[in-house]
PDB file of N, CA and C in Angstrom:
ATOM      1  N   UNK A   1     141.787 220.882 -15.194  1.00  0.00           N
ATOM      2  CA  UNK A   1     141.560 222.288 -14.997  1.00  0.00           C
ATOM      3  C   UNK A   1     140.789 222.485 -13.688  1.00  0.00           C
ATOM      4  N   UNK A   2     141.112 223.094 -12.747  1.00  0.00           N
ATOM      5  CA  UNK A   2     140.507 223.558 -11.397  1.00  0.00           C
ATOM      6  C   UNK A   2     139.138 224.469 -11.955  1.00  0.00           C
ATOM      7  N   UNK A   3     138.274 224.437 -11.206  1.00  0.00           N
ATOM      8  CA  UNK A   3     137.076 224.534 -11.046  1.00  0.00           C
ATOM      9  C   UNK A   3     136.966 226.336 -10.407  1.00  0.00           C
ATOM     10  N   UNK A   4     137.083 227.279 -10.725  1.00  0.00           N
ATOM     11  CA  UNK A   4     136.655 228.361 -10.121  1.00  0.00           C
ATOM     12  C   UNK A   4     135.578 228.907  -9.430  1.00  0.00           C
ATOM     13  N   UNK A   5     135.354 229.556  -8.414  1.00  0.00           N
ATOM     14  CA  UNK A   5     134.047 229.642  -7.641  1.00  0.00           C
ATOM     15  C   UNK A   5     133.600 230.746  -8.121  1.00  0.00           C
ATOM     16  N   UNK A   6     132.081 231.408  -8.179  1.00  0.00           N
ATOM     17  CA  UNK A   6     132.207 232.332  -8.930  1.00  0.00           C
ATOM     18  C   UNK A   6     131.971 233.513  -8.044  1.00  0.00           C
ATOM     19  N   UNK A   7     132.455 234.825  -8.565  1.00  0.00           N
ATOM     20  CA  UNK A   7     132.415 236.077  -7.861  1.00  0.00           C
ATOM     21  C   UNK A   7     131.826 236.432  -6.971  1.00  0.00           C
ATOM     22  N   UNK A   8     130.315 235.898  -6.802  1.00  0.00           N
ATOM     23  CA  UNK A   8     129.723 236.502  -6.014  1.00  0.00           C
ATOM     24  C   UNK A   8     129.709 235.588  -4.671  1.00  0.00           C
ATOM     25  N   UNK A   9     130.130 234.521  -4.559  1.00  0.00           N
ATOM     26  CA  UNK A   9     130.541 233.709  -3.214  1.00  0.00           C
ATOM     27  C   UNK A   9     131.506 234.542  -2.396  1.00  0.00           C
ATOM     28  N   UNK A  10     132.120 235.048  -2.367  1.00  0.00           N
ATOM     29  CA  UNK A  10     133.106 235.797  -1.695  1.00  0.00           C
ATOM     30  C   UNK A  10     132.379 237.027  -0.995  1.00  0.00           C
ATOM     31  N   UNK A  11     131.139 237.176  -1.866  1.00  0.00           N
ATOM     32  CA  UNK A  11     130.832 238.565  -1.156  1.00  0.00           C
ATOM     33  C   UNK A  11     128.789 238.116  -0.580  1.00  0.00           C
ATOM     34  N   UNK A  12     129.139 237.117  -0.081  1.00  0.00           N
ATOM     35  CA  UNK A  12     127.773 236.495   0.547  1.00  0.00           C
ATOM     36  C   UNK A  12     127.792 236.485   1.967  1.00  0.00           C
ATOM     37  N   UNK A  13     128.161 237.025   2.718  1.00  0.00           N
ATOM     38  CA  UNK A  13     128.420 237.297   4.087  1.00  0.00           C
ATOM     39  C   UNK A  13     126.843 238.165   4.566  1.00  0.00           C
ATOM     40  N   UNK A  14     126.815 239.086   3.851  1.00  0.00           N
ATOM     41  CA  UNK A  14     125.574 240.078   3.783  1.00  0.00           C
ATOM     42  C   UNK A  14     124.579 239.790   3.506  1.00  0.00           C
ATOM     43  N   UNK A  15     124.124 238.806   2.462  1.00  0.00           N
ATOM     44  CA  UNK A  15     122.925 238.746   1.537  1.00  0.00           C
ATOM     45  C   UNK A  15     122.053 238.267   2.199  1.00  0.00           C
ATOM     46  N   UNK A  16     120.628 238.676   1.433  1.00  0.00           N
ATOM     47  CA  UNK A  16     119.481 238.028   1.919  1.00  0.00           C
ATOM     48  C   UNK A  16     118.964 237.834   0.391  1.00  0.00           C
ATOM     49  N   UNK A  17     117.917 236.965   0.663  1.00  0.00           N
ATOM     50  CA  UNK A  17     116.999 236.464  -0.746  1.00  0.00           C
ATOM     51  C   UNK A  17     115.689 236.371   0.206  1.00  0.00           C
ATOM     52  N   UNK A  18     115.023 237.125  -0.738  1.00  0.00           N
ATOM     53  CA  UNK A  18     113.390 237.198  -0.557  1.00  0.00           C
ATOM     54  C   UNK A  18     113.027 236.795  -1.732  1.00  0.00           C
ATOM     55  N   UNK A  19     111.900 236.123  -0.689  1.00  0.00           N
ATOM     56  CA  UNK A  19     110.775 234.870  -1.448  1.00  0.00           C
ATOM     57  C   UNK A  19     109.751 235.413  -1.139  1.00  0.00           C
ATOM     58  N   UNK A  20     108.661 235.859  -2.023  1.00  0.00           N
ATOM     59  CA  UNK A  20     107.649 236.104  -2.066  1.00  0.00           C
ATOM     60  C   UNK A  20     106.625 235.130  -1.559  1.00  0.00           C
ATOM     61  N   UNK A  21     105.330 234.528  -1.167  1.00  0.00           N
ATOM     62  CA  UNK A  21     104.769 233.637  -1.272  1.00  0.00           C
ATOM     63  C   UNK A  21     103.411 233.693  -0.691  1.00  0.00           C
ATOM     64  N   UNK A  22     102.545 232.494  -1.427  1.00  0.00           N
ATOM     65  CA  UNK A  22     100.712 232.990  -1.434  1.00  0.00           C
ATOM     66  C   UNK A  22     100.564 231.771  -1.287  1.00  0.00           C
ATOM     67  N   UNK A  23     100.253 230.888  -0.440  1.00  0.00           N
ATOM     68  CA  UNK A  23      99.347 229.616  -0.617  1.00  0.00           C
ATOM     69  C   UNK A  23     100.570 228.721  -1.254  1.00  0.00           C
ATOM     70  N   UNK A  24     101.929 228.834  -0.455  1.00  0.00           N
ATOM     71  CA  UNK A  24     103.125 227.786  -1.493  1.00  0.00           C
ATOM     72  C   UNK A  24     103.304 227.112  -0.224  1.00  0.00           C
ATOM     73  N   UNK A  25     102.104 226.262   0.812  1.00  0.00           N
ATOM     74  CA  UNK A  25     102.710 225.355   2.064  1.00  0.00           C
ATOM     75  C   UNK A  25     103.897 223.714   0.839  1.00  0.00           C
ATOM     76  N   UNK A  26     102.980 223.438   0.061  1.00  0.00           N
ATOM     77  CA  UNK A  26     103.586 222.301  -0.403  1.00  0.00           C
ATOM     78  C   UNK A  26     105.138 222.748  -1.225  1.00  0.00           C
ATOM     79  N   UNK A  27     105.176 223.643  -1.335  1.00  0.00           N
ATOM     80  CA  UNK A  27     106.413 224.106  -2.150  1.00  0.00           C
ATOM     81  C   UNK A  27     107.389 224.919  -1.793  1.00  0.00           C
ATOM     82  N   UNK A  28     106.951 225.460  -0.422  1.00  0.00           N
ATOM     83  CA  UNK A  28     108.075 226.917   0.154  1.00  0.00           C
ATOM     84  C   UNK A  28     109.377 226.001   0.766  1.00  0.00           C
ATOM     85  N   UNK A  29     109.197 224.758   1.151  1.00  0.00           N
ATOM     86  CA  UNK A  29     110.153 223.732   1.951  1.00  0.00           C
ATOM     87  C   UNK A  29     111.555 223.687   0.398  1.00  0.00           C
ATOM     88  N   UNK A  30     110.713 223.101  -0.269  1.00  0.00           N
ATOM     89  CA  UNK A  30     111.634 222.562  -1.192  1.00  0.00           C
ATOM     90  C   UNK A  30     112.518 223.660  -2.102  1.00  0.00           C
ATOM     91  N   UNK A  31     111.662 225.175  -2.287  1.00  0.00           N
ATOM     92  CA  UNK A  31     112.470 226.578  -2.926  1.00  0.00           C
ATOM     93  C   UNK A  31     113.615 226.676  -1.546  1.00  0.00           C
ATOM     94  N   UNK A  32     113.218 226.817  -0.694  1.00  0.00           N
ATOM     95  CA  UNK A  32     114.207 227.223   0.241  1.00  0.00           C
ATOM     96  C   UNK A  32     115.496 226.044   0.429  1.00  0.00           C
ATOM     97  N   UNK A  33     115.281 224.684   0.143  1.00  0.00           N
ATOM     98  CA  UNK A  33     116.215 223.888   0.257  1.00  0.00           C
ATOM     99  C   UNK A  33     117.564 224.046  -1.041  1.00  0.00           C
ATOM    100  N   UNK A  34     116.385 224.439  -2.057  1.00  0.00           N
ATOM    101  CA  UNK A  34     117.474 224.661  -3.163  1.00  0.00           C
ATOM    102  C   UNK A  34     117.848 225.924  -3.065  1.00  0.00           C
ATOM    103  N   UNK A  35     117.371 226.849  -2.600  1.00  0.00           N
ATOM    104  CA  UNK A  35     117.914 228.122  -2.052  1.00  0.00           C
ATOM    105  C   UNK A  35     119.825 227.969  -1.734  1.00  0.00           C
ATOM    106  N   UNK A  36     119.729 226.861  -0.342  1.00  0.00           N
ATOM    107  CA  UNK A  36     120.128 226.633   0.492  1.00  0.00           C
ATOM    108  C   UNK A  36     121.623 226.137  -0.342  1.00  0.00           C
ATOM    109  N   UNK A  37     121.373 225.242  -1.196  1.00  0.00           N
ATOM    110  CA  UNK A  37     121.971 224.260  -1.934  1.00  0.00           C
ATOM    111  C   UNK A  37     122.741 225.538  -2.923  1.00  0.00           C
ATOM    112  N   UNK A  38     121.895 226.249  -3.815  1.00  0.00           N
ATOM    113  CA  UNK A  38     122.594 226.883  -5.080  1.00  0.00           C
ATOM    114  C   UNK A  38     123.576 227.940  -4.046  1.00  0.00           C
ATOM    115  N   UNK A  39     123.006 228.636  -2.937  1.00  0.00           N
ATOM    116  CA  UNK A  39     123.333 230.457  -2.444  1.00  0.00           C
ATOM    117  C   UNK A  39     123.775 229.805  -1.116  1.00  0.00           C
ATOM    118  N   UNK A  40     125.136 229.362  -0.601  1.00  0.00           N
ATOM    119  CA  UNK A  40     125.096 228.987   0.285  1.00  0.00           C
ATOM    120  C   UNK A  40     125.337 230.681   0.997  1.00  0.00           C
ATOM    121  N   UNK A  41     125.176 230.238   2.515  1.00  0.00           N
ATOM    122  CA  UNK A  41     125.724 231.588   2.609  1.00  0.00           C
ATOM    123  C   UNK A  41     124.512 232.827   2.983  1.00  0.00           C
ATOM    124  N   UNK A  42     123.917 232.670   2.179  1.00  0.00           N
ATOM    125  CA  UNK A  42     122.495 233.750   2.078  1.00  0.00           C
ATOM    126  C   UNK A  42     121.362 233.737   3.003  1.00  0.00           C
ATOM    127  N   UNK A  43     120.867 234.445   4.026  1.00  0.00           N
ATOM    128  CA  UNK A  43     120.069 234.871   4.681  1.00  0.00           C
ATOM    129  C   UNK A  43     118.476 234.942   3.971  1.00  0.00           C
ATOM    130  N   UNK A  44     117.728 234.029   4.378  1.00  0.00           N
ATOM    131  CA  UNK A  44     116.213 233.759   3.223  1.00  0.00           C
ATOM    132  C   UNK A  44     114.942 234.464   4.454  1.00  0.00           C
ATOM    133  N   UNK A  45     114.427 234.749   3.449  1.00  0.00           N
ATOM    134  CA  UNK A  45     113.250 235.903   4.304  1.00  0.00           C
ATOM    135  C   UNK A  45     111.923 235.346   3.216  1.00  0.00           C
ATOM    136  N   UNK A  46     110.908 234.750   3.872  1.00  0.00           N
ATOM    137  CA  UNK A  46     109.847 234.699   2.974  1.00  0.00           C
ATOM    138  C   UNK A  46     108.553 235.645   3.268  1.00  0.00           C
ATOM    139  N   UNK A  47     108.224 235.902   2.770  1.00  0.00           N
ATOM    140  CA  UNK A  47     107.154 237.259   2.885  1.00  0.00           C
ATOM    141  C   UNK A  47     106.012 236.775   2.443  1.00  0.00           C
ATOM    142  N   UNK A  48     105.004 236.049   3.553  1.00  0.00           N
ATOM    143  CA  UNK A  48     103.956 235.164   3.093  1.00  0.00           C
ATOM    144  C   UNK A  48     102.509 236.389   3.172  1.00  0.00           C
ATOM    145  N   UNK A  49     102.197 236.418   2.230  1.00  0.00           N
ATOM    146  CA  UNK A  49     101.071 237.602   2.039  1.00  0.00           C
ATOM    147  C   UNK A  49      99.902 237.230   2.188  1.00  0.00           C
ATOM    148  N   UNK A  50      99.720 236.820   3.289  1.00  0.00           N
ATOM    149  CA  UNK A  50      98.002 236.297   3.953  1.00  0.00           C
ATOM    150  C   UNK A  50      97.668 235.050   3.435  1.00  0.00           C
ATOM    151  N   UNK A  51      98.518 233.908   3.452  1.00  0.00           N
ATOM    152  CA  UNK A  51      98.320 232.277   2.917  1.00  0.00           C
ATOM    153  C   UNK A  51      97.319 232.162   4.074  1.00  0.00           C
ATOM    154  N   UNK A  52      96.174 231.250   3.421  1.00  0.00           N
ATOM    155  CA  UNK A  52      95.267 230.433   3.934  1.00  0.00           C
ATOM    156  C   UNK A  52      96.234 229.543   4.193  1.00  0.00           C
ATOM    157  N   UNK A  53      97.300 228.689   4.039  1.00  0.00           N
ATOM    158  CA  UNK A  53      97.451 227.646   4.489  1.00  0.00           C
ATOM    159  C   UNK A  53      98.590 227.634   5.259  1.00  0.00           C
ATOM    160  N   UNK A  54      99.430 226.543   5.303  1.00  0.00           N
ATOM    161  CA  UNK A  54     101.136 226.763   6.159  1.00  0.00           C
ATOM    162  C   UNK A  54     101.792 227.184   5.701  1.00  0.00           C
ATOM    163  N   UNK A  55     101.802 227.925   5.152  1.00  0.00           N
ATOM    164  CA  UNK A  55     103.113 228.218   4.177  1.00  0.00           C
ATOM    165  C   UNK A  55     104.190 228.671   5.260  1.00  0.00           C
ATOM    166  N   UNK A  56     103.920 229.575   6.384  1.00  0.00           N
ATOM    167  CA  UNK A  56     104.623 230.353   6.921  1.00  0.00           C
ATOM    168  C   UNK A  56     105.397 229.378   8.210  1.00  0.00           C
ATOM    169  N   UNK A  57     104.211 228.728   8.159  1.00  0.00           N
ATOM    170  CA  UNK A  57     105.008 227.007   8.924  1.00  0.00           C
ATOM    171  C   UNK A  57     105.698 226.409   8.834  1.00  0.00           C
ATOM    172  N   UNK A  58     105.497 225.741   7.586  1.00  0.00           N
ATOM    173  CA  UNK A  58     106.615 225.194   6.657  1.00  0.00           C
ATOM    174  C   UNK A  58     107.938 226.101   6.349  1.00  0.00           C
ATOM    175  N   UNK A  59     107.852 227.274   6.048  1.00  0.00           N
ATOM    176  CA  UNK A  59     109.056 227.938   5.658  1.00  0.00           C
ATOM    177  C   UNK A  59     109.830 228.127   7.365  1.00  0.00           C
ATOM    178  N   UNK A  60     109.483 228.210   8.337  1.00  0.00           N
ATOM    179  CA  UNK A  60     110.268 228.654   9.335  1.00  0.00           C
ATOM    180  C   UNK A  60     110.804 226.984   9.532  1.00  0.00           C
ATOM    181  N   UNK A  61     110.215 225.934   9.276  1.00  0.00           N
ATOM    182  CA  UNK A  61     110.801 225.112   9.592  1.00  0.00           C
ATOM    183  C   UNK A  61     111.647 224.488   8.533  1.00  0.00           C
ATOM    184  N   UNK A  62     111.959 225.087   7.651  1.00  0.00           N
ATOM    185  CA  UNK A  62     112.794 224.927   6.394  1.00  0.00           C
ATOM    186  C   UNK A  62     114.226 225.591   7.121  1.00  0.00           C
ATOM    187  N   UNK A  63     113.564 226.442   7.748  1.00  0.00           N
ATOM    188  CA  UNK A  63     115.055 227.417   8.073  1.00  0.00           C
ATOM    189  C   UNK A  63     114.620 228.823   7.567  1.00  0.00           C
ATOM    190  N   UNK A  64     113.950 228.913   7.476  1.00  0.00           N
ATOM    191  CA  UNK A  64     113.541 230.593   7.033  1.00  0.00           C
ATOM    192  C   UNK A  64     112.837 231.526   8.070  1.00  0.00           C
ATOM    193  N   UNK A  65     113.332 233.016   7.802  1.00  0.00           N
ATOM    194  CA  UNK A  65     113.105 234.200   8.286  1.00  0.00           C
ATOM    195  C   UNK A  65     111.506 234.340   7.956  1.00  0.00           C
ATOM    196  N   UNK A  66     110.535 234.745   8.531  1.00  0.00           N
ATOM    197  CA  UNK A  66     109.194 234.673   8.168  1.00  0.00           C
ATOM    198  C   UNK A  66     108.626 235.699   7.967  1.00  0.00           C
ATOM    199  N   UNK A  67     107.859 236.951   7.481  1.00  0.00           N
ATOM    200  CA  UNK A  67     107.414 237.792   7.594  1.00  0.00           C
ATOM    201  C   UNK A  67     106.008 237.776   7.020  1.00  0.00           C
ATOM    202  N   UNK A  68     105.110 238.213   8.070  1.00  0.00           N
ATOM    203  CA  UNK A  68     103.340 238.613   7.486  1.00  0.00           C
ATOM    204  C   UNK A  68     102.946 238.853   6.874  1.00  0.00           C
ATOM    205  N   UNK A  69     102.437 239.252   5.644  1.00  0.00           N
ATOM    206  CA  UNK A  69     101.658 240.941   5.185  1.00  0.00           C
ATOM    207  C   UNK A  69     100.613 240.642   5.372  1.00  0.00           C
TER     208      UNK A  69
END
């Protein structure tokens, strides 16, 4: 039996996924990889809300869109 892709792959041209994030330097690498892996396709924006640490480091060098608050 062939394997069907499911509906919403076809219409991923557009998308973005926002990631919230506070102090996630050790963990924003690895959400965004599986991001990457499950949503191919999808445009990732993390919205780091005043981390004391890298988070916002780490995520741009994951491949992610970065934003301040």
């Amino acid at each position: 039996m062939a394997r069907t892709e499911p509906a919403w792959r076809k219409l991923v041209s557009n998308c973005l996924l926002v990631i919230p994030a506070y102090n996630e330097a050790a963990n924003v690498a690895s959400v965004i990889a599986d991001v990457r892996t499950s949503l191919p396709g999808f445009d990732v924006l993390v919205i780091d809300d005043g981390s004391a640490d890298e988070t916002a480091a780490n995520a741009r060098r994951a491949g992610a869109r970065v934003l301040l608050g």
